[in-house]
Protein backbone atom coordinates (compact mmCIF):
# COMPACT_ATOMS: atom_id res chain seq x y z
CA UNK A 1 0.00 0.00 0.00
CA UNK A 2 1.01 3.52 -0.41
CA UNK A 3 1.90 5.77 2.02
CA UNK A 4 -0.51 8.65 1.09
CA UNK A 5 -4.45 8.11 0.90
CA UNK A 6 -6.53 10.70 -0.59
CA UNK A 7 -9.79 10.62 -0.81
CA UNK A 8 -11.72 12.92 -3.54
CA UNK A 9 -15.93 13.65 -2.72
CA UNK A 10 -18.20 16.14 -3.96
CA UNK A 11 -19.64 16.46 -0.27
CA UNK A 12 -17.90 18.55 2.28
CA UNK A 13 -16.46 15.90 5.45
CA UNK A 14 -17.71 17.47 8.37
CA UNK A 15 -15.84 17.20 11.80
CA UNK A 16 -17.79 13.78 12.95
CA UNK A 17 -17.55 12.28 9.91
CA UNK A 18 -13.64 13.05 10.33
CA UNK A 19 -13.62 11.84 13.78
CA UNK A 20 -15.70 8.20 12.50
CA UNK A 21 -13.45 7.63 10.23
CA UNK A 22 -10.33 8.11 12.25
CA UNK A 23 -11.88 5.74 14.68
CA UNK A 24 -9.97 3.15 11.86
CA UNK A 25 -7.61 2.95 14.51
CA UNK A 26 -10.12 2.20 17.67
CA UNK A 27 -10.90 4.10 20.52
CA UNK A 28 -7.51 3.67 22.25
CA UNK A 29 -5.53 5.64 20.30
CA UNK A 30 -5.71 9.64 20.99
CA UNK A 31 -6.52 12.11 17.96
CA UNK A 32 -4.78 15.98 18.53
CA UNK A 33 -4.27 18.60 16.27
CA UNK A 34 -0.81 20.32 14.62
CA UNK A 35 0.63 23.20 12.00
CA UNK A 36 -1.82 25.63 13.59
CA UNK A 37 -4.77 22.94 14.04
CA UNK A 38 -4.86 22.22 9.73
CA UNK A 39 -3.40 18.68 10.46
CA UNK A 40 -5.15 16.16 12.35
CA UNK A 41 -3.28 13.40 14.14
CA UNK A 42 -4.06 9.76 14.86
CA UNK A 43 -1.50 8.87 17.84
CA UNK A 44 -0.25 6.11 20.20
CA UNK A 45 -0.80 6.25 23.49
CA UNK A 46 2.62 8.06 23.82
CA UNK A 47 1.56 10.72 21.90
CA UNK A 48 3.11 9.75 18.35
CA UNK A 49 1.63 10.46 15.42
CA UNK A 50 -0.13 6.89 13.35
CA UNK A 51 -1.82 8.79 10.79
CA UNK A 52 -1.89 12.54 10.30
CA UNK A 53 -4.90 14.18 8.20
CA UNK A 54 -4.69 17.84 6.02
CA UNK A 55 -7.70 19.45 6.76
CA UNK A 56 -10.22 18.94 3.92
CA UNK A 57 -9.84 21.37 0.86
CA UNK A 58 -11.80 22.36 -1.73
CA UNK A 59 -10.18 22.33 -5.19
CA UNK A 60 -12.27 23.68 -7.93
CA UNK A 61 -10.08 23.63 -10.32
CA UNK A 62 -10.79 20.89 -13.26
CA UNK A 63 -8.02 18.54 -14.12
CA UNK A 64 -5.68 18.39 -11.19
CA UNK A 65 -6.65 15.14 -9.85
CA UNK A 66 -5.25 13.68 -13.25
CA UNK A 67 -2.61 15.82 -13.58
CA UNK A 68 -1.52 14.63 -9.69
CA UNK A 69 -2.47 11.28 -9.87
CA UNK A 70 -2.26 9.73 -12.70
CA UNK A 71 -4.14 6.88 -15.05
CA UNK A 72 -5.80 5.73 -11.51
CA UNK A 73 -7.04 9.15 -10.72
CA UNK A 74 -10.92 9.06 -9.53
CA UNK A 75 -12.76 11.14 -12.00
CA UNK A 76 -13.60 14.60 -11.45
CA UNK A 77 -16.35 16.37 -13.31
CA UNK A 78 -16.45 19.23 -10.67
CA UNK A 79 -15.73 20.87 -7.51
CA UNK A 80 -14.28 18.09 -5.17
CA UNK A 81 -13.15 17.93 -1.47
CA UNK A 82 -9.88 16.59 -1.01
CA UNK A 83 -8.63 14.74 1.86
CA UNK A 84 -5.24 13.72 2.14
CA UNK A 85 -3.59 11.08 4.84
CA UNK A 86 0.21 10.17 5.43
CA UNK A 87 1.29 7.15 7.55
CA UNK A 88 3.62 6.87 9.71
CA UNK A 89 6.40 4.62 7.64
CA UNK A 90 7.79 3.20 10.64
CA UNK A 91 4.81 1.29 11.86
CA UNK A 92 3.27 -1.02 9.20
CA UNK A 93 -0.68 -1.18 10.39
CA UNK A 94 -0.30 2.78 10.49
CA UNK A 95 -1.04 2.42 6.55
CA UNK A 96 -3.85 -0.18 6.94
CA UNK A 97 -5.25 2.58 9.55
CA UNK A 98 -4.80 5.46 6.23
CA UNK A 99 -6.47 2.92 4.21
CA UNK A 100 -9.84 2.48 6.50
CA UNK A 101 -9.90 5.94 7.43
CA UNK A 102 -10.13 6.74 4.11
CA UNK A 103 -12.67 3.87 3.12
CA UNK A 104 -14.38 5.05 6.13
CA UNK A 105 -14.79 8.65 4.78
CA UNK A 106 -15.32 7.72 1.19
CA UNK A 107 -18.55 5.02 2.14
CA UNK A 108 -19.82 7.94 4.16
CA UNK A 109 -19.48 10.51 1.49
CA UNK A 110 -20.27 8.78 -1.58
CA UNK A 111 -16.00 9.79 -2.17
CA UNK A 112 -13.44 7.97 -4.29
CA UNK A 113 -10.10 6.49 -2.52
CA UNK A 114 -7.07 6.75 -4.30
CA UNK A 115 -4.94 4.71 -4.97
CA UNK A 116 -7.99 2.46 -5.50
CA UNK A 117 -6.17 -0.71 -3.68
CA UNK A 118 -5.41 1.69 -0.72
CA UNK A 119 -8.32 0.14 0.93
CA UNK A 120 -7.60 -3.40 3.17
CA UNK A 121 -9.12 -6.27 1.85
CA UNK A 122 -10.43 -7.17 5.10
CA UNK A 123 -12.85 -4.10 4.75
CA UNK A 124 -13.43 -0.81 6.86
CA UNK A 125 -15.62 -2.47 9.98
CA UNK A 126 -13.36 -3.52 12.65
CA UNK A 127 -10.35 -0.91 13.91
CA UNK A 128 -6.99 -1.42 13.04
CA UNK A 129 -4.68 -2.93 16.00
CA UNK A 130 -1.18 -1.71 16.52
CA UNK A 131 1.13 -4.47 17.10
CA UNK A 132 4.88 -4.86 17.86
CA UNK A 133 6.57 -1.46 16.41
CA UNK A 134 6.79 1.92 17.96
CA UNK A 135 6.20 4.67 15.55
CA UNK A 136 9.72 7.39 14.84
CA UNK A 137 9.74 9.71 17.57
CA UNK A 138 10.13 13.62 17.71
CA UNK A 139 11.48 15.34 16.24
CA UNK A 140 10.54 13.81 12.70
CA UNK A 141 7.10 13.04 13.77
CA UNK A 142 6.93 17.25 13.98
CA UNK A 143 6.50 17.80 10.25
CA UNK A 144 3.88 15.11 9.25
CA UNK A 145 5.60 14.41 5.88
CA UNK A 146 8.99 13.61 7.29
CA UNK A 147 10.16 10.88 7.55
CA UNK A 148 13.67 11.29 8.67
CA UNK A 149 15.07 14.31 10.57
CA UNK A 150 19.31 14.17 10.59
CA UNK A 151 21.21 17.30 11.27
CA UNK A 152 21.73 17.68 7.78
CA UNK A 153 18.63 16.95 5.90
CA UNK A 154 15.02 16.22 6.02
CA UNK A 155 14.03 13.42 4.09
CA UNK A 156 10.76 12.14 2.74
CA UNK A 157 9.53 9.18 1.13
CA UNK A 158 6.61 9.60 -1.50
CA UNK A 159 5.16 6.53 -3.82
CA UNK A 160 3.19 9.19 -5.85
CA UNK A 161 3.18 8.50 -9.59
CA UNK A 162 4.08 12.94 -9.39
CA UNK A 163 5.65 13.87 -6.59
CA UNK A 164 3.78 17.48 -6.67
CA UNK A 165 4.58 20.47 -4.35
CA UNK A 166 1.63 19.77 -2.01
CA UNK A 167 0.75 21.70 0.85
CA UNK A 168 2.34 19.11 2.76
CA UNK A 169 5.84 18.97 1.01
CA UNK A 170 6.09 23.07 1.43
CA UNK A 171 5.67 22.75 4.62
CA UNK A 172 8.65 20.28 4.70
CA UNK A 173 10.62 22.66 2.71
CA UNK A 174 10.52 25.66 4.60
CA UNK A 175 11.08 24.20 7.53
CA UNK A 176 14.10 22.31 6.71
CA UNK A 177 15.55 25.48 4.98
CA UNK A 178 14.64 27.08 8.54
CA UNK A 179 16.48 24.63 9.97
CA UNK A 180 19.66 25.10 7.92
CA UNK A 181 18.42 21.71 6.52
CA UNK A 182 18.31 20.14 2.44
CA UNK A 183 15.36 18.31 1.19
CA UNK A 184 15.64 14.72 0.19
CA UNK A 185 12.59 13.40 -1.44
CA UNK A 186 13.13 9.48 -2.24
CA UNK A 187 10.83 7.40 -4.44
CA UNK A 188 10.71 4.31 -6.76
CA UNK A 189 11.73 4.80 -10.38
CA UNK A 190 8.32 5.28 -11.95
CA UNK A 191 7.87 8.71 -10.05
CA UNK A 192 7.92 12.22 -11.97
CA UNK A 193 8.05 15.63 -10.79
CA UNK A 194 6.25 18.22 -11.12
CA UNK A 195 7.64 21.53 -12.60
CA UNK A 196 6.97 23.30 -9.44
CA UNK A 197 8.18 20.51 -7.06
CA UNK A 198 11.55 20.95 -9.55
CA UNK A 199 11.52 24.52 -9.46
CA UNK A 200 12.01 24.63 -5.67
CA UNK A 201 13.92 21.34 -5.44
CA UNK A 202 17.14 23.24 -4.89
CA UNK A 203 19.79 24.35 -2.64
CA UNK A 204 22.71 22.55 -0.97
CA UNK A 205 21.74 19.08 0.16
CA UNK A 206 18.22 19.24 -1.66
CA UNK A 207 18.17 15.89 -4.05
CA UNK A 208 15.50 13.92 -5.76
CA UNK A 209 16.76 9.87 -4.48
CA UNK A 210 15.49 7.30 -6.60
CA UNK A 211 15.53 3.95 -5.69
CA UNK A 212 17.00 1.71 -8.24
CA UNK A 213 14.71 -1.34 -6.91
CA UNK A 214 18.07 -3.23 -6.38
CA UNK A 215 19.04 -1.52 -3.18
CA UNK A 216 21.14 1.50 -4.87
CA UNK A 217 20.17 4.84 -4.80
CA UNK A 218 20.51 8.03 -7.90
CA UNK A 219 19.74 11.29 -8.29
CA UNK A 220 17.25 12.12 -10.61
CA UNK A 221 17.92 15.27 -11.96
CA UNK A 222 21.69 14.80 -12.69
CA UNK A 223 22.04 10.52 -12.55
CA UNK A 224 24.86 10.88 -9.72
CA UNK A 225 25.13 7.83 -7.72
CA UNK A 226 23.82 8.25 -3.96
CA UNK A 227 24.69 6.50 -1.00
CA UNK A 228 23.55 7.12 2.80
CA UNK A 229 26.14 9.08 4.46
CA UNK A 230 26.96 10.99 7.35
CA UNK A 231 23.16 11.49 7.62
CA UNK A 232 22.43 12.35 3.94
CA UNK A 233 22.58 10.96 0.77
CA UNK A 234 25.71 12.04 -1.01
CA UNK A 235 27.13 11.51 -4.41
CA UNK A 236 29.54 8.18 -4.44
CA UNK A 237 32.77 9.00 -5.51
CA UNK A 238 35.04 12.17 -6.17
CA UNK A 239 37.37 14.52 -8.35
CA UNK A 240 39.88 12.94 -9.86
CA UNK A 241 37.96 10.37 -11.24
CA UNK A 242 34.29 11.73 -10.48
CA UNK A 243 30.79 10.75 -9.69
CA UNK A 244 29.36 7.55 -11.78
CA UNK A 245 26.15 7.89 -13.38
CA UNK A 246 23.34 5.34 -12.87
CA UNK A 247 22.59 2.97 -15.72
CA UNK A 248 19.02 3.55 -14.94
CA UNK A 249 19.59 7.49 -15.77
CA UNK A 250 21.14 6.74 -18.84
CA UNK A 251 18.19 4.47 -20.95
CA UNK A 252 15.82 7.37 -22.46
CA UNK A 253 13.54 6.47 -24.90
CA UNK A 254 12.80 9.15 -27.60
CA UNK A 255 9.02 10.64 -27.83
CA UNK A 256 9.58 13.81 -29.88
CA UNK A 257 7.32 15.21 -27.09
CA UNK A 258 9.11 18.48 -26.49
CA UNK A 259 8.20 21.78 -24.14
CA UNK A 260 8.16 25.45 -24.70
CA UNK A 261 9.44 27.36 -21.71
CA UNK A 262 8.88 30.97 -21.09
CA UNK A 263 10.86 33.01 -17.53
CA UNK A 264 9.78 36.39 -17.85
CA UNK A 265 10.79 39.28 -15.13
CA UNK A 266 8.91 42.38 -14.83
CA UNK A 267 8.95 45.41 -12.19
CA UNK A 268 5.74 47.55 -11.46
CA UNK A 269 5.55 50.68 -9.34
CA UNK A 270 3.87 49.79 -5.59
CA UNK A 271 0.81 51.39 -6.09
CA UNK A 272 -2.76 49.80 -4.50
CA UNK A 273 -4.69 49.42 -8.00
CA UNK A 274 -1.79 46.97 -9.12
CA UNK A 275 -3.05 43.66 -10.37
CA UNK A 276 -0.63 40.82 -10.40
CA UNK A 277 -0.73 37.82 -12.42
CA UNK A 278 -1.19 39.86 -15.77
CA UNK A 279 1.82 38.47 -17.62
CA UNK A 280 1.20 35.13 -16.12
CA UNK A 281 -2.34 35.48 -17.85
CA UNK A 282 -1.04 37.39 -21.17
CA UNK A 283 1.74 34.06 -21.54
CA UNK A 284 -0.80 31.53 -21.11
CA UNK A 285 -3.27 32.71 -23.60
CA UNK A 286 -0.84 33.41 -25.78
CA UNK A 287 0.87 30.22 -26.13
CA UNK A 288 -2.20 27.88 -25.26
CA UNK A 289 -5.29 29.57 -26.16
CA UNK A 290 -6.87 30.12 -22.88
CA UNK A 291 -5.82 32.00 -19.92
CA UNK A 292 -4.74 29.79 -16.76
CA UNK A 293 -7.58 28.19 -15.68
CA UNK A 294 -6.57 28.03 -11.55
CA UNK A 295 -4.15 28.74 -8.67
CA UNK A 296 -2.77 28.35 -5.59
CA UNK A 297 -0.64 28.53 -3.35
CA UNK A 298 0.33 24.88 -3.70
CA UNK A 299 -0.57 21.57 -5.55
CA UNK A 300 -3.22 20.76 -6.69
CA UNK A 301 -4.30 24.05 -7.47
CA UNK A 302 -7.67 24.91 -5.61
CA UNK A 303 -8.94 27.93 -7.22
CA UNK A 304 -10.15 29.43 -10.14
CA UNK A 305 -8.10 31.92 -11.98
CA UNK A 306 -8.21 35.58 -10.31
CA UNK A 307 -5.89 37.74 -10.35
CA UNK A 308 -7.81 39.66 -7.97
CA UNK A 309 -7.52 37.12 -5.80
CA UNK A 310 -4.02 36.36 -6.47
CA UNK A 311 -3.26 39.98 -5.60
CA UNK A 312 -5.07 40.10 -1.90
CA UNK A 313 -2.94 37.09 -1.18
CA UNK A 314 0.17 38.37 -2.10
CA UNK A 315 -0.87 42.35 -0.52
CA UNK A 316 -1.63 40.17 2.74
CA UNK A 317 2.11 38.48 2.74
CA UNK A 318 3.52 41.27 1.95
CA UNK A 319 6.43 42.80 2.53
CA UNK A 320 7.36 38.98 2.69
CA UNK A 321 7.47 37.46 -0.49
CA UNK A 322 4.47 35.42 -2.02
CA UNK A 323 4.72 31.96 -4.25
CA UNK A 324 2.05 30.73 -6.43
CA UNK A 325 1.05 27.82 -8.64
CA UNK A 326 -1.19 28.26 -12.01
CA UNK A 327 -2.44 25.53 -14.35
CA UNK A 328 -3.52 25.96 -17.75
CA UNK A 329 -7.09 24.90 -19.13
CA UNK A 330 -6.78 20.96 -19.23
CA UNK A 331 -8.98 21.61 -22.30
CA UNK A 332 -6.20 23.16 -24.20
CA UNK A 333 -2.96 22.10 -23.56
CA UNK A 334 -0.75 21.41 -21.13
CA UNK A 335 0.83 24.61 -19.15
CA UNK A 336 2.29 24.41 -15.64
CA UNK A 337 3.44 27.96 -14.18
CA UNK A 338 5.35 29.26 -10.96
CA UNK A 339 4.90 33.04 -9.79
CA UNK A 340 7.06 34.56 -7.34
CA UNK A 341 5.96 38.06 -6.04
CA UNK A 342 8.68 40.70 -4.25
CA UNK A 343 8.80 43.89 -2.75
CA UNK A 344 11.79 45.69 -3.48
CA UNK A 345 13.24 49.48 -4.19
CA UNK A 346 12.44 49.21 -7.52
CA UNK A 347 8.38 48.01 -6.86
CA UNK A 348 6.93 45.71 -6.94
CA UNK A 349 8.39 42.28 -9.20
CA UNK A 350 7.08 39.18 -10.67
CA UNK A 351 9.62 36.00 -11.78
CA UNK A 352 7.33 33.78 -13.51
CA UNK A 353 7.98 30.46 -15.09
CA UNK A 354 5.26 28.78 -17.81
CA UNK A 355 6.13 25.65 -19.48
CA UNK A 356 3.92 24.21 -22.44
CA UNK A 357 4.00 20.93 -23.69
CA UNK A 358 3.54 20.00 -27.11
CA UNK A 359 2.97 16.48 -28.41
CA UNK A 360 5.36 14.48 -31.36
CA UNK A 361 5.23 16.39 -34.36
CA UNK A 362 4.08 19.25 -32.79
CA UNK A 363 5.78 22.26 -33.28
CA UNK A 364 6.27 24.78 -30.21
CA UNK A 365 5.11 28.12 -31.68
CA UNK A 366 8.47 30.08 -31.88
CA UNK A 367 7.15 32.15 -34.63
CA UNK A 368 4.97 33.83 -31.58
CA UNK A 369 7.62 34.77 -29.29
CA UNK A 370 8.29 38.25 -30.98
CA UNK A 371 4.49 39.46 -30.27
CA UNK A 372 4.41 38.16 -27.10
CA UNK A 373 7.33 39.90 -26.27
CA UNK A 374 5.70 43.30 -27.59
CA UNK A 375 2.52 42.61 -25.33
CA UNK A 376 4.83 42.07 -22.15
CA UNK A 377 6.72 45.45 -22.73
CA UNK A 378 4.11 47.56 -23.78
CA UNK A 379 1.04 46.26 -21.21
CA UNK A 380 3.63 44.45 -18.28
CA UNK A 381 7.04 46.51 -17.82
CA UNK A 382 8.66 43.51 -18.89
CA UNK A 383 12.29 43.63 -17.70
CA UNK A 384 14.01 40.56 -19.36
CA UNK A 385 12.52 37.45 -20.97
CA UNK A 386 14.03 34.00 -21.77
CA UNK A 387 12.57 31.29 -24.07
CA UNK A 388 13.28 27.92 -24.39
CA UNK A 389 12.33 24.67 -26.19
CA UNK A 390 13.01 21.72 -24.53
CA UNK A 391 12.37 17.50 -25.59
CA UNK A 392 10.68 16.75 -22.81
CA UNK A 393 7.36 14.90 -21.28
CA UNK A 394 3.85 17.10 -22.51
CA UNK A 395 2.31 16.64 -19.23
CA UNK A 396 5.34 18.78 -18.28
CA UNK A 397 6.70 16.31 -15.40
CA UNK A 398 10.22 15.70 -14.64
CA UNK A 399 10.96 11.84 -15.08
CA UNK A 400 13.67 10.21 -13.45
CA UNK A 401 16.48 9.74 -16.21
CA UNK A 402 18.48 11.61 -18.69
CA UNK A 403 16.51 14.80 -20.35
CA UNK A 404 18.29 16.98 -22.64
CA UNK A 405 19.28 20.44 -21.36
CA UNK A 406 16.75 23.74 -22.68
CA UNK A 407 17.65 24.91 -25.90
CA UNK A 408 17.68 28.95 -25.78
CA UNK A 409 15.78 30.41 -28.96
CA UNK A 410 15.05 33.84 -27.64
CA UNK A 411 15.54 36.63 -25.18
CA UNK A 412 14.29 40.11 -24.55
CA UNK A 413 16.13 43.47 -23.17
CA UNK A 414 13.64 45.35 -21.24
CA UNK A 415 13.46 49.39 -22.08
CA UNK A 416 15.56 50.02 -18.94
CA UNK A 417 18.10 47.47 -19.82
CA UNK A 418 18.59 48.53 -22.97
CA UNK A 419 19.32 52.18 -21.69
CA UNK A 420 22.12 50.71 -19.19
CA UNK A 421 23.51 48.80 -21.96
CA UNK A 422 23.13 51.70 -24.01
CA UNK A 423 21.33 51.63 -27.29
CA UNK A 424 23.76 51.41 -29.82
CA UNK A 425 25.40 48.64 -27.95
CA UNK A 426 22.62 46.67 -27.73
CA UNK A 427 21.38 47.02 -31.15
CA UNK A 428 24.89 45.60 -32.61
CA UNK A 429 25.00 42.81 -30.15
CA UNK A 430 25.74 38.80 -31.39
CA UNK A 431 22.38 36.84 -32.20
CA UNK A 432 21.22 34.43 -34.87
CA UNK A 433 20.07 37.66 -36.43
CA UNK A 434 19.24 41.44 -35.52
CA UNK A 435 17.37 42.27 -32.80
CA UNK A 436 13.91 43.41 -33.13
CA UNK A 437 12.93 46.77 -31.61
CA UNK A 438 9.88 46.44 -29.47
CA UNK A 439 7.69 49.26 -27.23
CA UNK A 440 7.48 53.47 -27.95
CA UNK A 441 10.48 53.84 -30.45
CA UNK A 442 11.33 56.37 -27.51
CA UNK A 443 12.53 54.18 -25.37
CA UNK A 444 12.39 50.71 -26.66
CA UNK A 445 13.03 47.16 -25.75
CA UNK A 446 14.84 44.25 -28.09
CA UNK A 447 13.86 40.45 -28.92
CA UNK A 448 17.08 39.02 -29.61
CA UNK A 449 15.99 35.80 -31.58
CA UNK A 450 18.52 32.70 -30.98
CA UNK A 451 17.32 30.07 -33.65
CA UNK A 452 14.46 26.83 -33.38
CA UNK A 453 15.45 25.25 -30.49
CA UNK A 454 17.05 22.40 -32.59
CA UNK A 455 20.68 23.32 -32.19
CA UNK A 456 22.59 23.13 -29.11
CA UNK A 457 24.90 25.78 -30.49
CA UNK A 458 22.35 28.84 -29.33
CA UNK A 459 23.91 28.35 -25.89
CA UNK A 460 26.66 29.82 -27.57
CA UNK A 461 25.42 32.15 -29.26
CA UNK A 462 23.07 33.22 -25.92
CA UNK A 463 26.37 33.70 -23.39
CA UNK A 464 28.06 35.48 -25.65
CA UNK A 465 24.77 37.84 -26.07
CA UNK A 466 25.25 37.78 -22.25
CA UNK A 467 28.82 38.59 -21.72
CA UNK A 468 28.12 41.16 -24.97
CA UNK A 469 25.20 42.85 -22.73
CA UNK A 470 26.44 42.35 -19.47
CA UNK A 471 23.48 40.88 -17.70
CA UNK A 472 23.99 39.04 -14.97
């Protein structure tokens, strides 16, 4: 069985229906709360957590249940309620408890479990006994999806089919960078991750572990054997003759799926009528038809696209900085996006990230970039803008072997850049071809175009554009 249950209904669980259904473990064991009362816990009678609950959400946002979890995903044709549970992976019956609980809550709902075998065989009627094991003590059992707490990393273990930057995992994150603390999330060889999971995955220590189902351990994102260390995993072997790469990492099998990706900066003045999210939006329905179609503040995404919305959240963080989610329409294609939100001298600034995924033969629509990049500088104060195409999964997840690196094929000068550069500079700077002048012919900005993604030789071309301009 896994060690995460969700369970997906179109009613909303209400606190004795909670409390029935975590009666999976019988009336011995204690329930409390944690994280500021949003996670229920199922504990021993030493206090330890069994089973911890996320309080029920409400994602209205079509699509994300089969984006997150995969061909077994319970249909969703609307709103749903999702309730997610994590066992304790030190204490075997702890997931037969997740799995009644959750049959439990799903016969009294009407729900859907997933995965679908998550419930025990021997049905949801009699409570789960706890035998022989005692369950990891604090302080892993503070963060309900650790697993194991060393002084040097936080580790988690996830069977997910996408190991997605749940409320959960975030959680995890910030408090192991908190902590001084790397993130090690380990799972079997058939797990992906998501683009925002990836997009945070970083920092000393942080690794994806797979396990190579023969007792060996890589690292998914570069193939660098692992091995349990010192309290972390670390890379096997060192300069002179390096690390070895997996064998595992090595075997990809070409799709001619491939991936447009879009980072785009941009700096507004502070000023209370500011709406965020407009580039965001502007990206989206310029490369997939249809502006995003939800968001949050983690995966899955729970609401409907605002940028309204989006804005109040990010005006109540502020001045601390604000992270976001958005999906694309599932009824157009795939788009993933991260938004991170600053204060700083200069205003207010967005960093967003969109990736689009495009199926074999499928072309990624370079031939739009230079019009996109007019929209962002004339209706966004786009500051800079990098585009890449990418061979790559369309459902935009990270798998765990050997992808190609991001092909540059075009970048953008905001106005202000350009006038530190200085214009004439700019304008006779290396590219596949001249730049194109963008924005009031006053003060304008410059697409810089840097081929079709096909060649690997537009990295060349792009540092020396970079060295050329100076931008760090």
């Amino acid at each position: 069985m896994t060690k995460d249950v969700i369970v997906l209904t179109e009613r909303m669980p209400d606190i004795w229906t909670m409390l029935a259904g975590l009666l999976a473990g019988g009336p011995e064991l204690e329930v409390r709360t944690a994280a500021d009362d949003a996670v229920i816990q199922l504990c021993d009678e030493a206090g330890r957590p069994l089973v911890s609950v996320e309080t029920p959400f409400l994602v209205r946002v079509p699509g994300e249940a089969a984006r997150l979890l995969g061909d077994g995903a319970p249909a969703q044709s609307g709103p749903v309620w999702w309730v997610e549970a994590r066992a304790s992976t030190a204490v075997e019956d702890a997931e037969r408890i997740a799995g009644v609980f959750a049959g439990r809550l799903a016969h009294q709902l009407q729900g859907r479990v997933w995965p679908p075998d998550a419930v025990p065989r021997t049905g949801i009627g009699a409570p789960v006994r706890i035998t022989g094991v005692t369950p990891a003590p604090a302080p892993a059992a503070a963060q309900p999806a650790v697993d194991v707490l060393t002084d040097q990393v936080a580790v988690v273990l996830q069977d997910r089919p996408v190991i997605a930057m749940t409320a959960w995992l975030s959680d995890a994150l910030a408090a192991a960078f908190a902590s001084d603390r790397g993130l090690q999330i380990v799972t079997g060889a058939q797990s992906r991750l998501s683009l925002p999971t990836r997009s945070l995955l970083t920092g000393p220590a942080c690794r994806w572990v797979v396990r190579d189902g023969r007792g060996g351990y890589y690292d998914g994102l570069s193939g660098a054997v692992l091995r349990w260390r010192d309290g972390a995993f670390t890379p096997v072997g060192a300069p002179p003759d390096g690390t070895p790469v997996h064998q595992a990492f090595e075997n990809v099998a070409k799709t001619g799926e491939r991936q447009l990706l879009i980072s785009a900066h941009t700096r507004h003045p502070a000023d209370d009528r500011l709406l965020l999210g407009g580039a965001l939006e502007t990206v989206c329905r310029a490369l997939t038809g249809a502006p995003p179609a939800g968001w949050g503040t983690a995966e899955p995404a729970r609401y409907p696209w605002s940028r309204g919305r989006l804005t109040e959240r990010a005006w109540d963080r502020s001045p601390a900085p604000s992270w976001f989610v958005a999906v694309g329409d599932p009824r157009s294609r795939p788009a993933v996006a991260t938004l991170a939100v600053s204060r700083t001298t200069g205003g207010v600034e967005e960093h967003l990230t969109l990736a689009v995924g495009h199926g074999p033969g499928e072309e990624p629509p370079v031939d739009l970039l230079p019009g996109l990049a007019e929209s962002l500088v004339r209706e966004h104060r786009l500051v800079s803008m990098v585009a890449q195409v990418r061979s790559g999964r369309m459902d935009l997840t990270a798998p765990g072997h050997l992808e190609p690196p991001p092909v540059p094929v075009g970048f953008v000068l905001g106005a202000e850049g350009v006038r530190e550069v200085g214009a004439d500079r700019a304008v006779r700077a290396p590219a596949a071809a001249g730049p194109v002048e963008l924005g009031p012919s006053a003060a304008p900005a410059l697409y810089y175009p840097l081929g079709d993604g096909m060649s690997g030789t537009a990295w060349t071309v792009f540092e020396r554009l970079m060295r050329h301009l100076r931008v760090s």
